[in-house]
C-alpha atoms as a PDB file:
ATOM      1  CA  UNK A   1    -154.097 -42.577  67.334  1.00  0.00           C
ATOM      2  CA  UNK A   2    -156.879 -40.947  69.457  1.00  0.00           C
ATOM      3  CA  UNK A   3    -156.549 -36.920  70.368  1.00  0.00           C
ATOM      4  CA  UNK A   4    -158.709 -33.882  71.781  1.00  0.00           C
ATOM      5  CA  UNK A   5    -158.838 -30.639  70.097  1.00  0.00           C
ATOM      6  CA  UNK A   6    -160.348 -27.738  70.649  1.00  0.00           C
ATOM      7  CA  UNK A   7    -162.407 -25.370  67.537  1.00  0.00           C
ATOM      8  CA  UNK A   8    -160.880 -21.473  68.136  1.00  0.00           C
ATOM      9  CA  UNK A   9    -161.870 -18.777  65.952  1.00  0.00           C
ATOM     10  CA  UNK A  10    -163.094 -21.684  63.209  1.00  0.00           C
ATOM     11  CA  UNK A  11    -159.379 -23.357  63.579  1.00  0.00           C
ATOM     12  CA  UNK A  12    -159.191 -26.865  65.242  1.00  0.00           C
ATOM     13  CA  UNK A  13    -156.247 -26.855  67.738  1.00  0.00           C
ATOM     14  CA  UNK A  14    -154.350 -30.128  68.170  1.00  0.00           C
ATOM     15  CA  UNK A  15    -152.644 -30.784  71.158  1.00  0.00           C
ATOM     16  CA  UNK A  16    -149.304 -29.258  72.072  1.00  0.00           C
ATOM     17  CA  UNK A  17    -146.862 -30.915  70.534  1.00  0.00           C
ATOM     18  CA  UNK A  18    -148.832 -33.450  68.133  1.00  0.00           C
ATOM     19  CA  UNK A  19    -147.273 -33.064  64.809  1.00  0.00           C
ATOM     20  CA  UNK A  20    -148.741 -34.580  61.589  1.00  0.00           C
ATOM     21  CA  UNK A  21    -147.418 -34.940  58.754  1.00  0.00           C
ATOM     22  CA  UNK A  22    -148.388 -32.923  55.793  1.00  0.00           C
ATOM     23  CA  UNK A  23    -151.416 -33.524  53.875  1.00  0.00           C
ATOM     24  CA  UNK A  24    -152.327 -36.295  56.855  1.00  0.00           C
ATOM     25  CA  UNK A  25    -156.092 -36.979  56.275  1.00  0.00           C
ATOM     26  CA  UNK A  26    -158.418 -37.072  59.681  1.00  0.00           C
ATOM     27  CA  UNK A  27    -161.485 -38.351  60.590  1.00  0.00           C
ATOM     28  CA  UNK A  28    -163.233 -35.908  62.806  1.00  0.00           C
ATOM     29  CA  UNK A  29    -166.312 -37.194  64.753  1.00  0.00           C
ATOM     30  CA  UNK A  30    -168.075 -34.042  66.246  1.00  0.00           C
ATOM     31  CA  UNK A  31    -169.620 -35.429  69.449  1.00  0.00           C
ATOM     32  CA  UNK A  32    -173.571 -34.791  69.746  1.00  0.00           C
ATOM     33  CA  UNK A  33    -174.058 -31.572  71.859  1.00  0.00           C
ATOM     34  CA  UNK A  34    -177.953 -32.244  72.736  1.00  0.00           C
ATOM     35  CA  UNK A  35    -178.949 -33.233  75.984  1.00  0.00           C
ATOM     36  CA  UNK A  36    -180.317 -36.773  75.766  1.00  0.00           C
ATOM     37  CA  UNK A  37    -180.922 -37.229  79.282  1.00  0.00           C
ATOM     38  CA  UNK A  38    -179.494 -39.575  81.817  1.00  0.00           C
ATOM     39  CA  UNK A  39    -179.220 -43.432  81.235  1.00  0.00           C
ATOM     40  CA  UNK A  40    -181.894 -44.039  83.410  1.00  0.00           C
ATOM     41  CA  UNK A  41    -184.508 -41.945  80.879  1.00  0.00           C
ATOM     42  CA  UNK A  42    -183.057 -43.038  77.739  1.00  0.00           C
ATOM     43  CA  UNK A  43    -183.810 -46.579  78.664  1.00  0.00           C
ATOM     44  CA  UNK A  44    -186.551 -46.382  80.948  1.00  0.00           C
ATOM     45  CA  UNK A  45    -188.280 -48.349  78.812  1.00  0.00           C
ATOM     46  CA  UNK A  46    -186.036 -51.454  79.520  1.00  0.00           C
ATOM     47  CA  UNK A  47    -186.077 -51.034  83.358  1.00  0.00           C
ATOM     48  CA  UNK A  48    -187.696 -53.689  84.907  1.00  0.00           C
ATOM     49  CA  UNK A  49    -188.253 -56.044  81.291  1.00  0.00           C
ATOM     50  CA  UNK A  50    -186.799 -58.856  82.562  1.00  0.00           C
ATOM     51  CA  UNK A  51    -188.659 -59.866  85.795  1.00  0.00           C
ATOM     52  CA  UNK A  52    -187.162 -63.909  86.283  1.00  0.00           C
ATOM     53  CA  UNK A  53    -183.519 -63.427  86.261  1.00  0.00           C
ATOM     54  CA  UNK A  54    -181.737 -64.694  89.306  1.00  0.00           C
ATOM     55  CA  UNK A  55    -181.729 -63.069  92.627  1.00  0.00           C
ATOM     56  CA  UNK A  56    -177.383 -63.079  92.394  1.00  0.00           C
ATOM     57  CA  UNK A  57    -176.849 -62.415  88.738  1.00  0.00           C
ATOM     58  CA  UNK A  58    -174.806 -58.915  89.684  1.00  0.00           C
ATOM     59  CA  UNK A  59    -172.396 -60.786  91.523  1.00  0.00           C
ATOM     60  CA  UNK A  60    -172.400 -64.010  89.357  1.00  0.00           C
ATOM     61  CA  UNK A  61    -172.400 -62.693  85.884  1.00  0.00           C
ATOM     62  CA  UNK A  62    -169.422 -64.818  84.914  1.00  0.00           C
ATOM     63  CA  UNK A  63    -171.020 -67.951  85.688  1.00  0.00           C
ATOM     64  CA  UNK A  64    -174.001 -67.069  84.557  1.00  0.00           C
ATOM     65  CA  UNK A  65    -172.229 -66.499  81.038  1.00  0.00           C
ATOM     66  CA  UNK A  66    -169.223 -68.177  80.812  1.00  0.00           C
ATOM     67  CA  UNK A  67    -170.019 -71.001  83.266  1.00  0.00           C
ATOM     68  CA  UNK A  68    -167.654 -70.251  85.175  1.00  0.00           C
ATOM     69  CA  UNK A  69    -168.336 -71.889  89.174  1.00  0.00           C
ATOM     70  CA  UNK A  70    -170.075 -69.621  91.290  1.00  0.00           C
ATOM     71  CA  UNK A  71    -167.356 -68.824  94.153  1.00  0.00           C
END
């Protein structure tokens, strides 16, 4: 089970209505707050790499990797 709480006053808020049982243990995973910028920036790096792929792969992908006929 997946859920969104909120921290208030140092408390973590489940949802209305969520019940747990006692003594449940959960895994919190705080997300990163830090801006690390768009996709584009984070793997700018990447852009461009492969120069020799085909001019349809977008719209072939499948058959490309699955072999799947081209429609």
């Amino acid at each position: 089970m997946n859920c969104v709480g909120k921290v208030e006053n140092g408390v973590i808020r489940l949802p209305a209505g969520l019940r747990l049982p006692e003594g449940a243990e959960v895994l919190l995973i705080v997300p990163d707050s830090e801006d690390r910028g768009s996709f584009a920036d984070r793997y700018k790096d990447y852009i461009g790499a492969a120069d020799d792929l085909p001019n349809d792969l977008a719209e072939n992908l499948d058959g490309y990797v699955h072999g799947r006929p081209k429609p």
